[in-house]
PDB file of N, CA and C in Angstrom:
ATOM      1  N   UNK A   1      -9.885-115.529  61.677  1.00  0.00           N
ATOM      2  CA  UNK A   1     -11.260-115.872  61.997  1.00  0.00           C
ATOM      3  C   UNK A   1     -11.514-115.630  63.483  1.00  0.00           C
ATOM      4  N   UNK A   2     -12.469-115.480  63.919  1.00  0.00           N
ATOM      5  CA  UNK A   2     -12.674-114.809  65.298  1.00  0.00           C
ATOM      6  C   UNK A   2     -12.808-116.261  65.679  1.00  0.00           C
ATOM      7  N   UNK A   3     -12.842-116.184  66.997  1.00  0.00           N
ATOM      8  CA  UNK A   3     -12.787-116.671  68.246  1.00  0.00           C
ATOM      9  C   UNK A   3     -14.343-117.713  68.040  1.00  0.00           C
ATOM     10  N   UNK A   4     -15.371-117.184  68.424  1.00  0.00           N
ATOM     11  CA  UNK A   4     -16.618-116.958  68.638  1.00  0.00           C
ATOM     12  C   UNK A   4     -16.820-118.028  67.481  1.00  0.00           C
ATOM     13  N   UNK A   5     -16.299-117.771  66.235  1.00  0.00           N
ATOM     14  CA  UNK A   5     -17.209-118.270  64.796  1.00  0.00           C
ATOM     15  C   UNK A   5     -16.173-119.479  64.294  1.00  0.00           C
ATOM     16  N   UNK A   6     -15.100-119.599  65.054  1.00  0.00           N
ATOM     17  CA  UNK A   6     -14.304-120.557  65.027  1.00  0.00           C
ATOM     18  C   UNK A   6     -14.658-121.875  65.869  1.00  0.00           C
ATOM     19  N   UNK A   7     -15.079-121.581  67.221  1.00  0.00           N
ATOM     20  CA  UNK A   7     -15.794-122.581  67.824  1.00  0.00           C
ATOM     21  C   UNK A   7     -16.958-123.099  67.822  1.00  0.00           C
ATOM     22  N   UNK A   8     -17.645-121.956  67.441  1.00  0.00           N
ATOM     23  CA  UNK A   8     -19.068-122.684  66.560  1.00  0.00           C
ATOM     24  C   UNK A   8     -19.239-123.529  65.294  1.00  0.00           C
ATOM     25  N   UNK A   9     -18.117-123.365  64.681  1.00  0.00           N
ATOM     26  CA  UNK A   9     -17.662-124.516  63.527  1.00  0.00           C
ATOM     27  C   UNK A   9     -17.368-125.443  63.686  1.00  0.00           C
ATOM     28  N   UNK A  10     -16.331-125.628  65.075  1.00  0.00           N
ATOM     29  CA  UNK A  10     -15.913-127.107  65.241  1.00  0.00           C
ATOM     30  C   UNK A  10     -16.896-127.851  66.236  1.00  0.00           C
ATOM     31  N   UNK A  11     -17.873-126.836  66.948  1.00  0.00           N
ATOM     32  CA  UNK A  11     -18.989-127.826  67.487  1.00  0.00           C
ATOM     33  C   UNK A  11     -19.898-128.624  66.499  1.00  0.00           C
ATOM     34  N   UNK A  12     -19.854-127.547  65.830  1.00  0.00           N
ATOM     35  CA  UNK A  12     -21.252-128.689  64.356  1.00  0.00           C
ATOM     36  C   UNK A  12     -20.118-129.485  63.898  1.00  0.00           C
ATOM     37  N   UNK A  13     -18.593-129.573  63.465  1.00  0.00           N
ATOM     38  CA  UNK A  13     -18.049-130.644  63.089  1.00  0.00           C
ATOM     39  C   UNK A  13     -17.648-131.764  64.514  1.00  0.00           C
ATOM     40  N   UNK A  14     -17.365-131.360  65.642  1.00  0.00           N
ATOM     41  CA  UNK A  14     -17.213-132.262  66.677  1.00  0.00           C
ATOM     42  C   UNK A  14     -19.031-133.101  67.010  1.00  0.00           C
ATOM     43  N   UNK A  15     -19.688-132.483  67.182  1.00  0.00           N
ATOM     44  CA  UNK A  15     -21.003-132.725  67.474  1.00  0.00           C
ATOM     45  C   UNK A  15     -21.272-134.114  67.386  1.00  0.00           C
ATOM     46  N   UNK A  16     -21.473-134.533  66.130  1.00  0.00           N
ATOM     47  CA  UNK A  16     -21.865-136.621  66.044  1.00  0.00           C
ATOM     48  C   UNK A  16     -21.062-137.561  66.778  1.00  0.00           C
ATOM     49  N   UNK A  17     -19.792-136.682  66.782  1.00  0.00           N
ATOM     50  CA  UNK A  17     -18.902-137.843  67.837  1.00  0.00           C
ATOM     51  C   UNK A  17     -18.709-137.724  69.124  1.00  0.00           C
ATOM     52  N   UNK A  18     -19.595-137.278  69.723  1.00  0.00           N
ATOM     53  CA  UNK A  18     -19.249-137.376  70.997  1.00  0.00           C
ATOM     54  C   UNK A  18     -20.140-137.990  72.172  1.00  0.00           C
ATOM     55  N   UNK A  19     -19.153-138.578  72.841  1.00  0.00           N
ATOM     56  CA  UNK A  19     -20.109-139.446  73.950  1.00  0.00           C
ATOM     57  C   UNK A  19     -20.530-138.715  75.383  1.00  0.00           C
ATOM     58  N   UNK A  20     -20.189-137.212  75.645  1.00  0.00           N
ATOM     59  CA  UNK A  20     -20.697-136.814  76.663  1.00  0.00           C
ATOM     60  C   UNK A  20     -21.386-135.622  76.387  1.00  0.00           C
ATOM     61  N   UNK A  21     -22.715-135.645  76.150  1.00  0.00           N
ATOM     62  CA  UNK A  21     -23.752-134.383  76.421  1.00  0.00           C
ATOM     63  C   UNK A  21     -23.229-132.964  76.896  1.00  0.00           C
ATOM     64  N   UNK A  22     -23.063-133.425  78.250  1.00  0.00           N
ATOM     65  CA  UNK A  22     -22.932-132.658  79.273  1.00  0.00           C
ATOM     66  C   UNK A  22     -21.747-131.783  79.123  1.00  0.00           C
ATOM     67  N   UNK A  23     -20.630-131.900  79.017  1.00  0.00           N
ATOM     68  CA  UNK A  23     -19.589-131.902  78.547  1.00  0.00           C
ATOM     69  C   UNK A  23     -19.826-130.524  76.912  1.00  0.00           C
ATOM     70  N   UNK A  24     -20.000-131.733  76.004  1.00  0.00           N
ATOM     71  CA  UNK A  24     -20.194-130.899  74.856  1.00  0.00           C
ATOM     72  C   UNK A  24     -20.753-129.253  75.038  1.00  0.00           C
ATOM     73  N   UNK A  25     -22.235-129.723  75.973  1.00  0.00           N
ATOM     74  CA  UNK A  25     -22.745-128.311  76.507  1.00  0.00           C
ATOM     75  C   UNK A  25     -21.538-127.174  76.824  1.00  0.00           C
ATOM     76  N   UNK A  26     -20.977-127.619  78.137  1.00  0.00           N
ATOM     77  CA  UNK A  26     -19.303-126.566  78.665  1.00  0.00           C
ATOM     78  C   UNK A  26     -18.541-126.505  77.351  1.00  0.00           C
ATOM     79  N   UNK A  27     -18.854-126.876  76.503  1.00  0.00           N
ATOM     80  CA  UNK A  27     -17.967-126.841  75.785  1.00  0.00           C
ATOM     81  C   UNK A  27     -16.315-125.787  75.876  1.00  0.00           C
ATOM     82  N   UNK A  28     -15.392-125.324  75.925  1.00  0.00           N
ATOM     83  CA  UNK A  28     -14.722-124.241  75.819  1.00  0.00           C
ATOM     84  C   UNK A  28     -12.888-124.507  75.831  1.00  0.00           C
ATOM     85  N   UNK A  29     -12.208-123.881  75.396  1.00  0.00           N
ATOM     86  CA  UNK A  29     -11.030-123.811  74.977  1.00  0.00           C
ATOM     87  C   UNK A  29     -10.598-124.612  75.448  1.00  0.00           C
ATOM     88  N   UNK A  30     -11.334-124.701  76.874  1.00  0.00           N
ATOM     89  CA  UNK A  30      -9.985-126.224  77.515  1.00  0.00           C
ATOM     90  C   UNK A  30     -10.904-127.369  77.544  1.00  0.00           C
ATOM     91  N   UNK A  31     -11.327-127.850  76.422  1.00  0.00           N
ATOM     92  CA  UNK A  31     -12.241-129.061  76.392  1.00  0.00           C
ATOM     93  C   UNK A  31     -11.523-129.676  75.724  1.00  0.00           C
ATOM     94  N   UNK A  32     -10.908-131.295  76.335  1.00  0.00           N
ATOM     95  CA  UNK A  32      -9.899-132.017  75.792  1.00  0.00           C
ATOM     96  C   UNK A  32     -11.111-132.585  74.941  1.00  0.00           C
ATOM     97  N   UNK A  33     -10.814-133.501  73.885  1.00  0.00           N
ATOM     98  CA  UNK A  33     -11.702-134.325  72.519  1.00  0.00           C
ATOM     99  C   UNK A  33     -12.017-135.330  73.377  1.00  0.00           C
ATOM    100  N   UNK A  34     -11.024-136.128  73.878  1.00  0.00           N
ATOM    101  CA  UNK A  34     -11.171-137.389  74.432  1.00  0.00           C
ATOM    102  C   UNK A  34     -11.292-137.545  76.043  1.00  0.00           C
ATOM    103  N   UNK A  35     -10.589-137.129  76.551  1.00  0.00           N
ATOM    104  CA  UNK A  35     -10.583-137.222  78.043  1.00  0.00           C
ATOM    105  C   UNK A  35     -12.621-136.546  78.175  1.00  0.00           C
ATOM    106  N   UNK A  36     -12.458-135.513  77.825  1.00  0.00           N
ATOM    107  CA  UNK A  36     -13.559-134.756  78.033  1.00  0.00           C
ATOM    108  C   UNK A  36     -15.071-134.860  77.520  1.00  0.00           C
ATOM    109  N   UNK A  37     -15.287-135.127  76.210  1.00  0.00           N
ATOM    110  CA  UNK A  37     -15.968-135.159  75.239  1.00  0.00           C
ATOM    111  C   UNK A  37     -16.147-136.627  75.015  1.00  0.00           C
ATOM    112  N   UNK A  38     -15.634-137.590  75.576  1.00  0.00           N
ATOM    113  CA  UNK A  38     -15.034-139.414  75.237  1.00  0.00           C
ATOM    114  C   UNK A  38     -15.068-139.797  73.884  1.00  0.00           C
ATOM    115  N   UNK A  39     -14.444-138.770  72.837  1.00  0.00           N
ATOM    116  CA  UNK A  39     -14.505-139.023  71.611  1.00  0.00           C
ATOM    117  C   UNK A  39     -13.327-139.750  71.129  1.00  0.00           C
ATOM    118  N   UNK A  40     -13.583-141.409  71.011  1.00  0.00           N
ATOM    119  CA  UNK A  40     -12.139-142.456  70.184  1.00  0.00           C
ATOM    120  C   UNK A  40     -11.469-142.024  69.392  1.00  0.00           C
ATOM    121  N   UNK A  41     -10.549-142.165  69.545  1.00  0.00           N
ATOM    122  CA  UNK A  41      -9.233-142.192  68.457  1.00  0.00           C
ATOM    123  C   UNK A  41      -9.906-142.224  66.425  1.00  0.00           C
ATOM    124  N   UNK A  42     -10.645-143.386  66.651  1.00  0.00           N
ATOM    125  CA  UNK A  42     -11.204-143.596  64.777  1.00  0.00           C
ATOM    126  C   UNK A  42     -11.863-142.341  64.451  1.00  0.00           C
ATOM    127  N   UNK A  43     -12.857-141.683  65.726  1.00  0.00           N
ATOM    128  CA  UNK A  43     -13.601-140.726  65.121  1.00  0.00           C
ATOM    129  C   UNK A  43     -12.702-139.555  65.364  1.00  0.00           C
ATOM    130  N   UNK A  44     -11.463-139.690  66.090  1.00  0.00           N
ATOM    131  CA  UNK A  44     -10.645-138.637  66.314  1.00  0.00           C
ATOM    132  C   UNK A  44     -10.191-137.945  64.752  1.00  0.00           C
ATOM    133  N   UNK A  45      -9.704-138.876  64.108  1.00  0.00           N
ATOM    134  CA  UNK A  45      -9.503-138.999  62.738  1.00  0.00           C
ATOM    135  C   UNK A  45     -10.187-138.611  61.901  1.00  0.00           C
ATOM    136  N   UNK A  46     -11.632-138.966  61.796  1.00  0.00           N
ATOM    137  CA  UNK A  46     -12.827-138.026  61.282  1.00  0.00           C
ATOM    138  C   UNK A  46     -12.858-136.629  62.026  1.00  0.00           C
ATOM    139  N   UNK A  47     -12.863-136.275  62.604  1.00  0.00           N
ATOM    140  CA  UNK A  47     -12.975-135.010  62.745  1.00  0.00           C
ATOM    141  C   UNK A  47     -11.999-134.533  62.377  1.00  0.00           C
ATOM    142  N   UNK A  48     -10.759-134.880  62.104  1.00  0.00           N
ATOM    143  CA  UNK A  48      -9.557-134.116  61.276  1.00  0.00           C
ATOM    144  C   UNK A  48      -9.869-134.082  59.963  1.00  0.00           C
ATOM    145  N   UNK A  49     -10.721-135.179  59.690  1.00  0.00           N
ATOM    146  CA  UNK A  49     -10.756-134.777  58.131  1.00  0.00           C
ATOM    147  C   UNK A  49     -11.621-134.130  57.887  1.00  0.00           C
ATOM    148  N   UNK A  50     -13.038-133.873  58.734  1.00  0.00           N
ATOM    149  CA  UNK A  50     -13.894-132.888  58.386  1.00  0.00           C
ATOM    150  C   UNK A  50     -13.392-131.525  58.843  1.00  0.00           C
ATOM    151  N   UNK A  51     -12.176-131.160  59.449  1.00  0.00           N
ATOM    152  CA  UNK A  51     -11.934-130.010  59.727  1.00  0.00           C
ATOM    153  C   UNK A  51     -11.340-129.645  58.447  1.00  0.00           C
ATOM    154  N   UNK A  52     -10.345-130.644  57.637  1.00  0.00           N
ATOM    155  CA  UNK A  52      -9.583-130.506  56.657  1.00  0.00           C
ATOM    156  C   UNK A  52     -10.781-129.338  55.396  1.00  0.00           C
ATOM    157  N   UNK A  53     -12.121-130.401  55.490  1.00  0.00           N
ATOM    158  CA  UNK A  53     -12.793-130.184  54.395  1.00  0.00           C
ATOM    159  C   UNK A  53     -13.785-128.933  54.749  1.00  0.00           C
ATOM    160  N   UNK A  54     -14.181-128.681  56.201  1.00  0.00           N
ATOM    161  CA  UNK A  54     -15.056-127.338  56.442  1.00  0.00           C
ATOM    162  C   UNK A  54     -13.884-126.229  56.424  1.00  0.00           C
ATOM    163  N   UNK A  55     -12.790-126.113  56.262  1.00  0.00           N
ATOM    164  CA  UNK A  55     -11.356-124.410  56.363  1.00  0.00           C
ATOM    165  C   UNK A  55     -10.684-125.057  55.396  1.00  0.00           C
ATOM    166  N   UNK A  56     -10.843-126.047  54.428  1.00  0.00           N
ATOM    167  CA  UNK A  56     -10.318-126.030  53.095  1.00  0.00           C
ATOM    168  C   UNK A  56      -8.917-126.259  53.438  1.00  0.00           C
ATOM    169  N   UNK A  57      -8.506-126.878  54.185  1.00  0.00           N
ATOM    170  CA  UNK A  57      -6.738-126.790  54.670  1.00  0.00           C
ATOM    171  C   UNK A  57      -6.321-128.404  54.780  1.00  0.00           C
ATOM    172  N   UNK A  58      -4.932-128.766  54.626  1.00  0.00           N
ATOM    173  CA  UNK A  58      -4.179-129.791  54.601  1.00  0.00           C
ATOM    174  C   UNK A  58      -3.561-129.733  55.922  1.00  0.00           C
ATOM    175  N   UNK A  59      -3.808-130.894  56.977  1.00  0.00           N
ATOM    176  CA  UNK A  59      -3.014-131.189  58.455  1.00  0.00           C
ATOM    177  C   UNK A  59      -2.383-132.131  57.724  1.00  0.00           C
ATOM    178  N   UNK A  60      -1.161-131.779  58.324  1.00  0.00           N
ATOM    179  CA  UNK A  60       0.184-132.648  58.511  1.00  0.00           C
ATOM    180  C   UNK A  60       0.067-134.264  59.545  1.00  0.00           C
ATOM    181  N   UNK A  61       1.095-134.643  59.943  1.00  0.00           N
ATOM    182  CA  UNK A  61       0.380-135.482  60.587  1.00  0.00           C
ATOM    183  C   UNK A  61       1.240-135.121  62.395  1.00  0.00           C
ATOM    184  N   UNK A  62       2.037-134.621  62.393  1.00  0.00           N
ATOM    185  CA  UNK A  62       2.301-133.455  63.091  1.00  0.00           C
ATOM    186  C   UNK A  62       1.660-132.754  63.925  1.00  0.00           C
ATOM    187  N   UNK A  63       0.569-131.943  63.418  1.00  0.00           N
ATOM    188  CA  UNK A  63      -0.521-131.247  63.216  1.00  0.00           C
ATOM    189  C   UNK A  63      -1.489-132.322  64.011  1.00  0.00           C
ATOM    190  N   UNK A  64      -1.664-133.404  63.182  1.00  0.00           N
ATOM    191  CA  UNK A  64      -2.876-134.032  63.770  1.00  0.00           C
ATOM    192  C   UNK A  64      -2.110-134.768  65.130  1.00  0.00           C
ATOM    193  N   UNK A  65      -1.440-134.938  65.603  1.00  0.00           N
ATOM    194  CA  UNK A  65      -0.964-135.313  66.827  1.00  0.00           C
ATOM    195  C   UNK A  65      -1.114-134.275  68.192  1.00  0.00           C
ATOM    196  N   UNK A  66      -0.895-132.962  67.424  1.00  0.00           N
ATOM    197  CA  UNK A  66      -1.224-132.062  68.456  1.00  0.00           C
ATOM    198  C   UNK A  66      -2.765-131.418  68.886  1.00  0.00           C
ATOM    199  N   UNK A  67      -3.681-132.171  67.690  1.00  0.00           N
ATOM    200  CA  UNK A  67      -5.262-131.686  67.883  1.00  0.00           C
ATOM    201  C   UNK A  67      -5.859-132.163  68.666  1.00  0.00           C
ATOM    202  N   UNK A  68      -5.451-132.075  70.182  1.00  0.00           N
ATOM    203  CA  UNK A  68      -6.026-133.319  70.907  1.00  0.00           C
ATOM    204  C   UNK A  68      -7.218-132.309  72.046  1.00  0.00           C
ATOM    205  N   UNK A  69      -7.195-131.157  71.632  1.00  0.00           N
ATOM    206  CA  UNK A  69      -8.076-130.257  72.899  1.00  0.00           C
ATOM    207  C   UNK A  69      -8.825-128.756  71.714  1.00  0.00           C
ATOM    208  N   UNK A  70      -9.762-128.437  72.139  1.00  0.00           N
ATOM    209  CA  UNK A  70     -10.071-127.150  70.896  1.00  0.00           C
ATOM    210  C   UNK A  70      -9.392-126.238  70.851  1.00  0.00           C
ATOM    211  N   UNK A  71      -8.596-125.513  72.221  1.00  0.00           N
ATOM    212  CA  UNK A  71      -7.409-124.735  71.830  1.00  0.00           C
ATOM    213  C   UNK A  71      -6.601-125.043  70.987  1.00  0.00           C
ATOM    214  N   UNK A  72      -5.917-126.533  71.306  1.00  0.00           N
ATOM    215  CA  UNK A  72      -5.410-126.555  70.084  1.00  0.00           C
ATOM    216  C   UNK A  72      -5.396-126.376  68.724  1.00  0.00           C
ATOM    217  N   UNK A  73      -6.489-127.192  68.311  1.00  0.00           N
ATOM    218  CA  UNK A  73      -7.489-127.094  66.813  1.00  0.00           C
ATOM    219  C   UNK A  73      -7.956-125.956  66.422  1.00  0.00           C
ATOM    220  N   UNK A  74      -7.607-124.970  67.369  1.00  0.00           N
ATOM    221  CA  UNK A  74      -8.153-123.343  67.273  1.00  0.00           C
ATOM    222  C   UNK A  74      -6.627-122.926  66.637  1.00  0.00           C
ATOM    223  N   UNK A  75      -6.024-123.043  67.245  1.00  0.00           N
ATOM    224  CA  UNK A  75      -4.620-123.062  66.820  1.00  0.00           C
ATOM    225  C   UNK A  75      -4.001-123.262  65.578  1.00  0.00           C
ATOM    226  N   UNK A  76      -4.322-124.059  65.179  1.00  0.00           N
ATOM    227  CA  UNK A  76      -3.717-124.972  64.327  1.00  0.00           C
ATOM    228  C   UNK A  76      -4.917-124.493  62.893  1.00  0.00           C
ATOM    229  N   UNK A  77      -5.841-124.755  63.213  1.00  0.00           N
ATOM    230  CA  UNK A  77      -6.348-124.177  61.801  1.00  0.00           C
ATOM    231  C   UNK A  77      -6.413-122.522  62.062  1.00  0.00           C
ATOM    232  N   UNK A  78      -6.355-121.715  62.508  1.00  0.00           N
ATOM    233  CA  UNK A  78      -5.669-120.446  62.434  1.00  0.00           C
ATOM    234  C   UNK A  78      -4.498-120.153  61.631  1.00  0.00           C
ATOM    235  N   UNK A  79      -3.494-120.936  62.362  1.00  0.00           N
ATOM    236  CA  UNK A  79      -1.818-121.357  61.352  1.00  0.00           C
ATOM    237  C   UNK A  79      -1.985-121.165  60.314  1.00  0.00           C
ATOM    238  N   UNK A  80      -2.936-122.488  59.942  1.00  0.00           N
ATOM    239  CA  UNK A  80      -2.926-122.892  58.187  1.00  0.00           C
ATOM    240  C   UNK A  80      -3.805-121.565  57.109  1.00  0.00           C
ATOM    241  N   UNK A  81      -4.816-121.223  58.052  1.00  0.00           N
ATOM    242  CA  UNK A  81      -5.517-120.479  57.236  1.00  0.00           C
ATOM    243  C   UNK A  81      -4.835-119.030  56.882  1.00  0.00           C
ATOM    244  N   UNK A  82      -3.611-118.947  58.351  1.00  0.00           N
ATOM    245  CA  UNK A  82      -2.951-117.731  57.262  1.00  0.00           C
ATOM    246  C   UNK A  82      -2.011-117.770  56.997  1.00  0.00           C
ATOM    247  N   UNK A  83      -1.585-119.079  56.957  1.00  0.00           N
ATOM    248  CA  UNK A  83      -0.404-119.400  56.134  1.00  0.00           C
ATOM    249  C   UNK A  83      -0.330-119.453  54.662  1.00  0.00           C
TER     250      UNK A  83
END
């Protein structure tokens, strides 16, 4: 999946949870979830599961330990999807 159409997916799934505007706007590869975005741990969790359910894929819990920035999560559902 490209680049481009990969991060436009996880903005409409990151989008409701996040507590900084401004932020969200910059959005880009090195945008941590939490430090950056001030998105909690509970909704951290929701957004793993709506990633699960928008790329149809199963995170480990592994997996969800390392989804902590969008590179990562770029990463990681890349993995799965061509795995």
């Amino acid at each position: 999946m490209e680049n481009n159409e990969l991060i436009s997916k996880l903005k409409a799934i990151i989008k409701p949870y996040i507590q900084d505007e401004d932020a969200f706007k910059n959005l880009s590869e090195d945008t941590d979830f939490v430090k950056d975005l001030k998105i909690n741990s509970a909704n951290l969790v929701d957004i793993i599961l709506d990633i699960e359910d928008e790329f149809d894929i199963r995170l480990e819990n592994a997996d969800m330990e390392k989804m902590l920035d969008v590179k990562s999560a770029m990463a990681i559902v890349n993995t799965k999807l061509a795995g």
